[in-house]
N, C-alpha and C. Protein backbone atom coordinates (compact mmCIF):
# COMPACT_ATOMS: atom_id res chain seq x y z
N UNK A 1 87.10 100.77 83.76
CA UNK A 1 87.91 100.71 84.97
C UNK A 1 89.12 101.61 84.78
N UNK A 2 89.46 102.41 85.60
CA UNK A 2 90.44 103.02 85.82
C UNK A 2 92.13 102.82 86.76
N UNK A 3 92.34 101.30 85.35
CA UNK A 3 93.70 100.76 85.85
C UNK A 3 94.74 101.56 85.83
N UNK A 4 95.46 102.52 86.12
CA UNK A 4 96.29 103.20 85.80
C UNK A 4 97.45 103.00 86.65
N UNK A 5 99.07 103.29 86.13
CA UNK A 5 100.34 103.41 87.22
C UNK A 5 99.83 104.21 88.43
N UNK A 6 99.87 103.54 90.09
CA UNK A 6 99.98 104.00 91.23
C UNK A 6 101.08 104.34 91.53
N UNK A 7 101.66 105.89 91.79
CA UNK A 7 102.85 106.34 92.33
C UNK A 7 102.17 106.89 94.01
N UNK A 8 103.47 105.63 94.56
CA UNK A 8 103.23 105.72 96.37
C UNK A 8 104.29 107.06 97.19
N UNK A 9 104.82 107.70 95.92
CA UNK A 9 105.08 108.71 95.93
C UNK A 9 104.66 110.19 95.71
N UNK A 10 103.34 109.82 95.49
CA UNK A 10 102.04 110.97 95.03
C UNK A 10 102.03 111.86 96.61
N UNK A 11 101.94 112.86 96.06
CA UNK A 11 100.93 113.97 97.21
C UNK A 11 100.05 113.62 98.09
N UNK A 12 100.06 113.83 99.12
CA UNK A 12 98.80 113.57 99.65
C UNK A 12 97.42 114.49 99.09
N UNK A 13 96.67 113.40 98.85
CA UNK A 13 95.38 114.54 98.55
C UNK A 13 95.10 114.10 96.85
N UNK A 14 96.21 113.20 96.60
CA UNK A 14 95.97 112.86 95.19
C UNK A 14 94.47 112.02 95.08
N UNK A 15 93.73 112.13 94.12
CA UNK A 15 92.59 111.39 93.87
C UNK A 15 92.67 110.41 92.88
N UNK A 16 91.92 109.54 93.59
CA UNK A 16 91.95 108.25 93.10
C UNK A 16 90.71 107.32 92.85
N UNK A 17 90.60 106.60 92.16
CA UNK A 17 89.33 105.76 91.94
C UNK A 17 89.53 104.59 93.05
N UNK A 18 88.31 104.86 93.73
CA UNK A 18 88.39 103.04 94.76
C UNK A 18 87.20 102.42 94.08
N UNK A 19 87.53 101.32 94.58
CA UNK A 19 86.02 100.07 94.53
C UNK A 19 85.98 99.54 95.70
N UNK A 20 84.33 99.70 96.49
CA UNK A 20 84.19 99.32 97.57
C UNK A 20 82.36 99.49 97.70
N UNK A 21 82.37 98.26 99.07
CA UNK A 21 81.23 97.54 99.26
C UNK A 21 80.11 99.33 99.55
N UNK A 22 78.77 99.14 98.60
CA UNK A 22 78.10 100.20 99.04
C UNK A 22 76.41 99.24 99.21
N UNK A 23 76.31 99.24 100.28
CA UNK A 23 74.76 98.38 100.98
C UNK A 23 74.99 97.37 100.31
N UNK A 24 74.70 96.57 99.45
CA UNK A 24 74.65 95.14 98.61
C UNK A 24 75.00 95.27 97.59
N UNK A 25 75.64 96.55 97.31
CA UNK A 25 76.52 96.49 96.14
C UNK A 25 77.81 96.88 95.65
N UNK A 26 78.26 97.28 94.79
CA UNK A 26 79.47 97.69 94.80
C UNK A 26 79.67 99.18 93.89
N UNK A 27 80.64 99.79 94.28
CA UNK A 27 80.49 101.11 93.63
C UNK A 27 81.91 101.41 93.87
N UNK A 28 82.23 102.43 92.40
CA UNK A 28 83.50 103.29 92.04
C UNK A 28 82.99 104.98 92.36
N UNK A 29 84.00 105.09 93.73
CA UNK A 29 84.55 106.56 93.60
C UNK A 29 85.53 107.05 93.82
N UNK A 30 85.60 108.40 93.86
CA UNK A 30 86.98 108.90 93.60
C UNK A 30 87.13 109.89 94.54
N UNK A 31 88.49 109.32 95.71
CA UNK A 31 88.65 109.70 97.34
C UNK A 31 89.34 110.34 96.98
N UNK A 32 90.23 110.90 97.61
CA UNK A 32 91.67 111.31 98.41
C UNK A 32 92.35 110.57 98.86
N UNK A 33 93.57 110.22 98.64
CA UNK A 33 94.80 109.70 99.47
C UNK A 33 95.17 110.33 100.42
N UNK A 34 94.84 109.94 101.75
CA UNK A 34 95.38 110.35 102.86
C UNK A 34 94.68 110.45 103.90
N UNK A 35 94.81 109.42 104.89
CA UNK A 35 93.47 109.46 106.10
C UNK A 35 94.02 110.71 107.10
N UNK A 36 92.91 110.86 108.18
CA UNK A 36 93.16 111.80 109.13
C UNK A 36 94.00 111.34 110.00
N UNK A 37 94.95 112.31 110.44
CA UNK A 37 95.76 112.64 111.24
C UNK A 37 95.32 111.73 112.75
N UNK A 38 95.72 110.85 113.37
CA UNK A 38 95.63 110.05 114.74
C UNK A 38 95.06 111.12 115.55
N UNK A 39 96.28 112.08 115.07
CA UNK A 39 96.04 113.01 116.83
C UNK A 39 95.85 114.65 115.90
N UNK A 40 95.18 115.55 116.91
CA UNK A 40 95.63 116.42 116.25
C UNK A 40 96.12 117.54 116.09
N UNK A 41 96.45 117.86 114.46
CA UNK A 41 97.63 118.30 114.57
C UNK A 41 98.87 117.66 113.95
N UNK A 42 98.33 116.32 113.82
CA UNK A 42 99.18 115.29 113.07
C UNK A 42 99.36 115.79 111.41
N UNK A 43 100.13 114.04 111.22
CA UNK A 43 100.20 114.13 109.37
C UNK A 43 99.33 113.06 109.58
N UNK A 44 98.70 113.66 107.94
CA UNK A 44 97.83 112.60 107.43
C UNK A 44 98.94 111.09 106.82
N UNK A 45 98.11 110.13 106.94
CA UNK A 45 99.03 109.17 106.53
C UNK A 45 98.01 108.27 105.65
N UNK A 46 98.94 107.70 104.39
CA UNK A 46 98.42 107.30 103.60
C UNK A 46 98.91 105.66 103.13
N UNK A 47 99.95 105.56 103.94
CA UNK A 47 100.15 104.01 104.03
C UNK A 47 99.77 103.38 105.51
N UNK A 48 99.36 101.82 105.66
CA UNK A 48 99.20 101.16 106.69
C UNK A 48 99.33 99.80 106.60
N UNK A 49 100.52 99.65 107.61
CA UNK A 49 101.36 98.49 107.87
C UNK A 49 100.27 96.81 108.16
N UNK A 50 99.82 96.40 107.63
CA UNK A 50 98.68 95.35 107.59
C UNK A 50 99.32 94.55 108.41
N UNK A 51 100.71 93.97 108.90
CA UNK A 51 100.72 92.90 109.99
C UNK A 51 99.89 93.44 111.36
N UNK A 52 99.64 92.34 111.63
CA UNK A 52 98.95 92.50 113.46
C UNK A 52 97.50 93.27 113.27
N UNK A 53 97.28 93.66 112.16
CA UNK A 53 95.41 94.53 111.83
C UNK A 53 94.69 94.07 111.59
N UNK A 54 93.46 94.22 112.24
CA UNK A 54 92.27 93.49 111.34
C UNK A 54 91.46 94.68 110.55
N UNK A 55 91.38 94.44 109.34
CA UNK A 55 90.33 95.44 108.58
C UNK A 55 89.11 94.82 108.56
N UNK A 56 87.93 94.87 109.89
CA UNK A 56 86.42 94.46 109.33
C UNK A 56 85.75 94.86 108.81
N UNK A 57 86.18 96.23 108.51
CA UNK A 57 84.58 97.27 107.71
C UNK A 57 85.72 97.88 106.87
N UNK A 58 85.33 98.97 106.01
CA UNK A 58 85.64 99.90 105.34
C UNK A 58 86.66 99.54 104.15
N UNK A 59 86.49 98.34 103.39
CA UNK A 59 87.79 97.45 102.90
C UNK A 59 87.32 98.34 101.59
N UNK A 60 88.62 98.78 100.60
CA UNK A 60 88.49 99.27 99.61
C UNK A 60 89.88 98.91 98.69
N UNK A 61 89.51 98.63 96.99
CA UNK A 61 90.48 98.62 96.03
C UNK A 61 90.62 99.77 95.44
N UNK A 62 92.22 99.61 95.38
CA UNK A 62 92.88 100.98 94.24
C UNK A 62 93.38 99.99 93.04
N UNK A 63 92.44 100.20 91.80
CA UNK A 63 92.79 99.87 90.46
C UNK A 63 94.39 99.83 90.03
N UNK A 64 95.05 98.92 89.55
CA UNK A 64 96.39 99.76 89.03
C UNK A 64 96.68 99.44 87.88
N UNK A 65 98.11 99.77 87.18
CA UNK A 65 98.68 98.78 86.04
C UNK A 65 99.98 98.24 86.93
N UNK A 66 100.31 99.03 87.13
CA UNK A 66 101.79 99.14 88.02
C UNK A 66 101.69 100.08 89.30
N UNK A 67 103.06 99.56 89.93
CA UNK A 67 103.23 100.76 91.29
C UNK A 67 104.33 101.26 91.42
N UNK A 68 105.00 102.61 91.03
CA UNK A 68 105.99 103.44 91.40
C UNK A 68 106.59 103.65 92.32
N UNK A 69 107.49 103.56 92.88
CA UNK A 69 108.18 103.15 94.38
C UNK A 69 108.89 104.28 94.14
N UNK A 70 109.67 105.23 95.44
CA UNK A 70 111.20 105.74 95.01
C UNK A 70 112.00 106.13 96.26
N UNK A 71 111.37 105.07 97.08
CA UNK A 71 112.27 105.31 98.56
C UNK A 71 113.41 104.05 98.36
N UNK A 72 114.91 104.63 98.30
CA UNK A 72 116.28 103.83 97.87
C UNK A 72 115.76 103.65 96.62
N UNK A 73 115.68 104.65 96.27
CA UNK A 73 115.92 104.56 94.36
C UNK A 73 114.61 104.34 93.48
N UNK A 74 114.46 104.54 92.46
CA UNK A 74 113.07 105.01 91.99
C UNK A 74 113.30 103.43 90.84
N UNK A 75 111.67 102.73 91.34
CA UNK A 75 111.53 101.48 90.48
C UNK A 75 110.08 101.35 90.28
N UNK A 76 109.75 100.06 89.67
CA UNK A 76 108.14 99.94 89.47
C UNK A 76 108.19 98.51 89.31
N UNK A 77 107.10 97.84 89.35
CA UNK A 77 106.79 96.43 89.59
C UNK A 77 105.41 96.93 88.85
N UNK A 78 104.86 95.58 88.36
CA UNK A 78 103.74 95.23 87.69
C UNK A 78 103.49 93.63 87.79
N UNK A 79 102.57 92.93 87.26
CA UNK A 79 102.29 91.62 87.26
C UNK A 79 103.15 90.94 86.34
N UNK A 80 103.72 90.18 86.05
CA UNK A 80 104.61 89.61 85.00
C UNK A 80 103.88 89.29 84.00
N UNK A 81 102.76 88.62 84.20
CA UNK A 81 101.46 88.13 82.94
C UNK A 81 100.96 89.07 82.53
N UNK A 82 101.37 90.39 82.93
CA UNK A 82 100.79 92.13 82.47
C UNK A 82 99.36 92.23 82.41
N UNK A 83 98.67 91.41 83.30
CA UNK A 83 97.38 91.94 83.82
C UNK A 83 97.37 93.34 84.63
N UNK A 84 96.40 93.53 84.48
CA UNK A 84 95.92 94.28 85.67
C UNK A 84 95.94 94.15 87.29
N UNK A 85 96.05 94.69 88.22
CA UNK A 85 95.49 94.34 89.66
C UNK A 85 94.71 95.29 90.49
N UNK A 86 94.56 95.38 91.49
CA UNK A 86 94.09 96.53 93.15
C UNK A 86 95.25 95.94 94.07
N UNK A 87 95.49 97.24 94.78
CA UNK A 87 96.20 97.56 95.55
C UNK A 87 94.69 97.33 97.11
N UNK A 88 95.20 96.67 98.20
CA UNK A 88 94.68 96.78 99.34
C UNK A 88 94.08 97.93 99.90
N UNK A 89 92.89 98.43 100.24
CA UNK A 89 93.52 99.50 100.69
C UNK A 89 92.28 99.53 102.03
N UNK A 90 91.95 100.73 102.97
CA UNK A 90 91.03 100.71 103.77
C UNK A 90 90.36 102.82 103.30
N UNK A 91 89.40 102.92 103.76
CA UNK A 91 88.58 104.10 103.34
C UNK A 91 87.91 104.63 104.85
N UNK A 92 88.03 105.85 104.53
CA UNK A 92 87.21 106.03 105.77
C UNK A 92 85.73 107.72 105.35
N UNK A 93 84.96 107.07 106.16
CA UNK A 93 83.98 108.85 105.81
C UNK A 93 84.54 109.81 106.54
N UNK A 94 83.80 110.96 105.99
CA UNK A 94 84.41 112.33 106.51
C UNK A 94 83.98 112.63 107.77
N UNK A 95 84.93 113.39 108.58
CA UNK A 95 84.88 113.36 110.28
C UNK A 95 85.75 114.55 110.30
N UNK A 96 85.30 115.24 111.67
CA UNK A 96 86.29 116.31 112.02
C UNK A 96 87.00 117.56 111.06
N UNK A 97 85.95 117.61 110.00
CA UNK A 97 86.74 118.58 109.13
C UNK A 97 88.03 117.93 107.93
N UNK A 98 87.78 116.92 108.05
CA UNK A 98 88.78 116.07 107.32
C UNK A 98 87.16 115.21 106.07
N UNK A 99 87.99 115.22 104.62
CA UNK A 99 86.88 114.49 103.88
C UNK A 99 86.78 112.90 103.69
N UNK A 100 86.20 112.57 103.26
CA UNK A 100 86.75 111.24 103.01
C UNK A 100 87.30 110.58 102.18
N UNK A 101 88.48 109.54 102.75
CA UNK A 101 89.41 109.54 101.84
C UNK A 101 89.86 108.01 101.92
N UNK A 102 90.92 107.54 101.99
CA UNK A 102 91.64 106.45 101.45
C UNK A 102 92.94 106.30 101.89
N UNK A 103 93.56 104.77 102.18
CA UNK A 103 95.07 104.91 102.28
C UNK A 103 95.27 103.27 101.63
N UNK A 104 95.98 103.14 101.28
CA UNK A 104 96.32 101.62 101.00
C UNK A 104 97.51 100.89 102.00
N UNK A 105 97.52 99.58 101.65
CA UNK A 105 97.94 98.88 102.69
C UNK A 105 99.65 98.12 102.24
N UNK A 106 100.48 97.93 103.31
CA UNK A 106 101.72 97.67 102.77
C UNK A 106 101.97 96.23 103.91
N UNK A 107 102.61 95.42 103.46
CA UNK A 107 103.20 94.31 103.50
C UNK A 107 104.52 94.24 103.28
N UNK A 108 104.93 92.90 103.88
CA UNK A 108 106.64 92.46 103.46
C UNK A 108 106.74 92.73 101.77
N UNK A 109 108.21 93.38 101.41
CA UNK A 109 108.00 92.72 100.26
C UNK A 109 108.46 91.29 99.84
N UNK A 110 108.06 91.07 98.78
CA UNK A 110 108.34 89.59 98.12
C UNK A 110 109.48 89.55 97.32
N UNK A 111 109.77 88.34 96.89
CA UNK A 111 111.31 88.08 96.73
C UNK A 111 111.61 89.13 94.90
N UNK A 112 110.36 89.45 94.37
CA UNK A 112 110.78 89.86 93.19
C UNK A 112 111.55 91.61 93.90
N UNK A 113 110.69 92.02 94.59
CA UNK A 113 110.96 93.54 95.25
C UNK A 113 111.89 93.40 96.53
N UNK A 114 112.03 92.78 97.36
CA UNK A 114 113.15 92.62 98.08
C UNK A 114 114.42 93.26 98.08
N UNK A 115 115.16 93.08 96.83
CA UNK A 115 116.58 93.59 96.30
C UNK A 115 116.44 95.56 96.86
N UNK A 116 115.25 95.83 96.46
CA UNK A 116 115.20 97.30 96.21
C UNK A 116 114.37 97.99 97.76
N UNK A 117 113.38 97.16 98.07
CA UNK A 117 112.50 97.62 99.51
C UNK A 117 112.25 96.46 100.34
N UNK A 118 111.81 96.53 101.41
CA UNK A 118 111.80 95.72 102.66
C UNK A 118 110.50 95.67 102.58
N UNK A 119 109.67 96.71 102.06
CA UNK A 119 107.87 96.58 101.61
C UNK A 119 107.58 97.13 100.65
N UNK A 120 106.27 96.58 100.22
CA UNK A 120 105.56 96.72 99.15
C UNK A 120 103.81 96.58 99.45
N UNK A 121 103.46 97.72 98.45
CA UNK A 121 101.74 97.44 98.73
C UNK A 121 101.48 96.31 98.27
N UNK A 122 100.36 96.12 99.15
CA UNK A 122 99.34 94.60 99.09
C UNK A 122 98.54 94.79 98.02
N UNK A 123 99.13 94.05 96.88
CA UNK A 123 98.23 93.33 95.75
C UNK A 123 97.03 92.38 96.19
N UNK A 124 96.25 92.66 95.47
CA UNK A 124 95.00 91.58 95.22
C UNK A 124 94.66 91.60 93.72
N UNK A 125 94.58 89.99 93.50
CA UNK A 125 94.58 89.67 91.71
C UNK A 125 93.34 90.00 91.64
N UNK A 126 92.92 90.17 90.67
CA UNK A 126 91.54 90.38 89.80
C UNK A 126 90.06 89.67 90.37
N UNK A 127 90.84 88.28 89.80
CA UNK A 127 89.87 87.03 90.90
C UNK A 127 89.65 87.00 92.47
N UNK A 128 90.47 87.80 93.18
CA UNK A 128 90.51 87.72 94.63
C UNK A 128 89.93 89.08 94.87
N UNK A 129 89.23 90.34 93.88
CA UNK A 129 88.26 91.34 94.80
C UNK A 129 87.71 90.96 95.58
N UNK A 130 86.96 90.04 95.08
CA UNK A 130 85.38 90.12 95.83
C UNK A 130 85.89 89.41 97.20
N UNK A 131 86.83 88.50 97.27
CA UNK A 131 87.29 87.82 98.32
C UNK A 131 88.06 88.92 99.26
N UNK A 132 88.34 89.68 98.70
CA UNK A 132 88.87 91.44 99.47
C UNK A 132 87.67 91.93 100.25
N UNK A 133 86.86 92.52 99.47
CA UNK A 133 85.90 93.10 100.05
C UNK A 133 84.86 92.66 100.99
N UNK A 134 84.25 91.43 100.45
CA UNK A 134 83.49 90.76 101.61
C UNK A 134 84.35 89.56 102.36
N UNK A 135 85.67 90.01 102.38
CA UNK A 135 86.23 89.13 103.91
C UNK A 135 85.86 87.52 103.41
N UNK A 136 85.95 86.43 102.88
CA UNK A 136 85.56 85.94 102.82
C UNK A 136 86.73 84.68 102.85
N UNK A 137 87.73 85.40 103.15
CA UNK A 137 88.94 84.49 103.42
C UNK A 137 89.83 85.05 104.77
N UNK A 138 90.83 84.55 105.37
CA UNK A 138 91.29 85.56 106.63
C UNK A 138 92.31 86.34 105.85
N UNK A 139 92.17 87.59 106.55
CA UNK A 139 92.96 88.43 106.62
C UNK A 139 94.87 88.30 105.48
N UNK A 140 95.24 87.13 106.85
CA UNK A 140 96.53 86.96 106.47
C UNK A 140 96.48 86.31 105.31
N UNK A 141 95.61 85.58 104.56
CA UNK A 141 95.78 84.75 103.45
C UNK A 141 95.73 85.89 102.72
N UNK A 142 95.61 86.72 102.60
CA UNK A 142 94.65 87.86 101.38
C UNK A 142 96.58 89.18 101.22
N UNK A 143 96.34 89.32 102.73
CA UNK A 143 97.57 90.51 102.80
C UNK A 143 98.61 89.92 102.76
N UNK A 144 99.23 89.58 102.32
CA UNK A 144 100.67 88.60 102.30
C UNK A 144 101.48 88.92 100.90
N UNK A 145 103.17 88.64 101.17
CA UNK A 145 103.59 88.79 100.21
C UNK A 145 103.27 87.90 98.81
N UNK A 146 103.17 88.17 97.69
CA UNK A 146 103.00 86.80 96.50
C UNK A 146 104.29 86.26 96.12
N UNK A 147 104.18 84.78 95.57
CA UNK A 147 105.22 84.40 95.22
C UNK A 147 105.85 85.02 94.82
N UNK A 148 107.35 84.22 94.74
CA UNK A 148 108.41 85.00 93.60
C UNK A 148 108.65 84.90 92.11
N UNK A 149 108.80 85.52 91.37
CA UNK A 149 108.26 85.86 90.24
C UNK A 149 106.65 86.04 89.25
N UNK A 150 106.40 86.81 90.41
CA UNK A 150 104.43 87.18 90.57
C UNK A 150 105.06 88.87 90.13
N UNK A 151 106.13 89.51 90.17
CA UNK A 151 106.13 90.72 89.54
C UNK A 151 107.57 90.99 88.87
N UNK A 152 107.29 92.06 87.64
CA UNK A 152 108.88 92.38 86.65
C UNK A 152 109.01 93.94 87.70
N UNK A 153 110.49 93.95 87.61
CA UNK A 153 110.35 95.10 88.12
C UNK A 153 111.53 95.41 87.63
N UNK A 154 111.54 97.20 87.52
CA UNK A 154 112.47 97.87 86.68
C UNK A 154 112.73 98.64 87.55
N UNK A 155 114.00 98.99 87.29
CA UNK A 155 114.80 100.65 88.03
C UNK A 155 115.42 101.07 87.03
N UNK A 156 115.01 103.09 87.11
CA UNK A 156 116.31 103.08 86.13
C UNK A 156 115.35 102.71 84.93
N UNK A 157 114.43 101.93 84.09
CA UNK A 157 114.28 102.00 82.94
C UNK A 157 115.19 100.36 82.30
N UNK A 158 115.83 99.76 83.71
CA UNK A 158 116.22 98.36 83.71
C UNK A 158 115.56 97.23 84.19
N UNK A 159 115.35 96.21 83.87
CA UNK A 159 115.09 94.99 84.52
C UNK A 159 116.09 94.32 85.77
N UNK A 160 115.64 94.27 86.57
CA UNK A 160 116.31 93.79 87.74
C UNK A 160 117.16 92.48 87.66
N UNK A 161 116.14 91.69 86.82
CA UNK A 161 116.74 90.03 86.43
C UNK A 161 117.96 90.44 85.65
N UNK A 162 117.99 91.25 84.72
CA UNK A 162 118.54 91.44 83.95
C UNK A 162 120.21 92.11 84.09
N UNK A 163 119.92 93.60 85.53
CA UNK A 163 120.58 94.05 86.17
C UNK A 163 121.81 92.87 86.90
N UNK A 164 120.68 91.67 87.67
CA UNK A 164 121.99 91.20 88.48
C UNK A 164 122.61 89.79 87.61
N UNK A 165 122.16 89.87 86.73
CA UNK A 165 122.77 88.48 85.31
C UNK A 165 124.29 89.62 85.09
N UNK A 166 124.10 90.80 84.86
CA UNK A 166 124.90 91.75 84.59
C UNK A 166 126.35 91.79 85.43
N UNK A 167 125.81 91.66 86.63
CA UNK A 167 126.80 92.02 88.10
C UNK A 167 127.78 90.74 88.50
């Protein structure tokens, strides 16, 4: 598996490993970040705001260790138990001269990321893929922020807990 740091600051066009439903099974490949343009002529966009959406088809995971943030300041979050996770995401096939590619999905953030962003991508634990991919729970239970202290997060090369014990 190809858990590696997700920077939501990447290029568009960066490639990435997904996991997603293929006929009755499951399969790893390696998209593009960045769906097609709405209109066109547009920007491609590679985040999508999950309140008020339903994703019924095309549900796909991005492997991670961590996720690199750097809008109001450059930080990272990971699991506190330093597992592994997937990032939410949706996939689409190639259309219109555009290939097929990938965007992941963003949510409120939660009280560990809060201090630093107003959102954060939608985690799914390890145990909750398969409950990702074949829908097998609603929507909102799945895309939602996680408790608080469900991630460590650093800025700076600091701990945040640590930062406001400081202040």
């Amino acid at each position: 598996m190809d858990a590696r740091a997700f920077d939501s600051d990447a290029s568009r066009g960066q490639r990435r490993v997904i996991v997603r439903r293929d006929g009755g099974g499951v399969e790893m490949v390696e998209l593009p970040w960045g769906l097609r343009p709405l209109e066109a002529g547009g920007r491609s966009f590679t985040l999508v705001r999950a309140e008020g959406r339903a994703f019924p088809s095309h549900r796909c995971l991005v492997p991670a260790s961590e996720v690199h943030g750097g809008r109001g300041g450059p930080y990272t979050y990971a699991l506190a138990d330093g597992d592994w996770f997937y990032l939410a995401g949706i996939w689409r096939p190639a259309a219109r001269g555009w290939p097929e590619a990938f965007a992941v999905l963003t949510v409120a953030a939660n009280p560990d990321i809060a201090p630093l962003h107003d959102r954060q991508i939608a985690v799914i634990r390890r145990d909750a893929r398969m409950v990702w991919l074949d829908l097998t729970q609603p929507e909102t239970e799945l895309l939602r922020p996680l408790p608080a202290g469900t991630f460590t997060v650093t800025t700076r090369g600091k701990d945040t807990a640590q930062m406001t014990l400081a202040i």
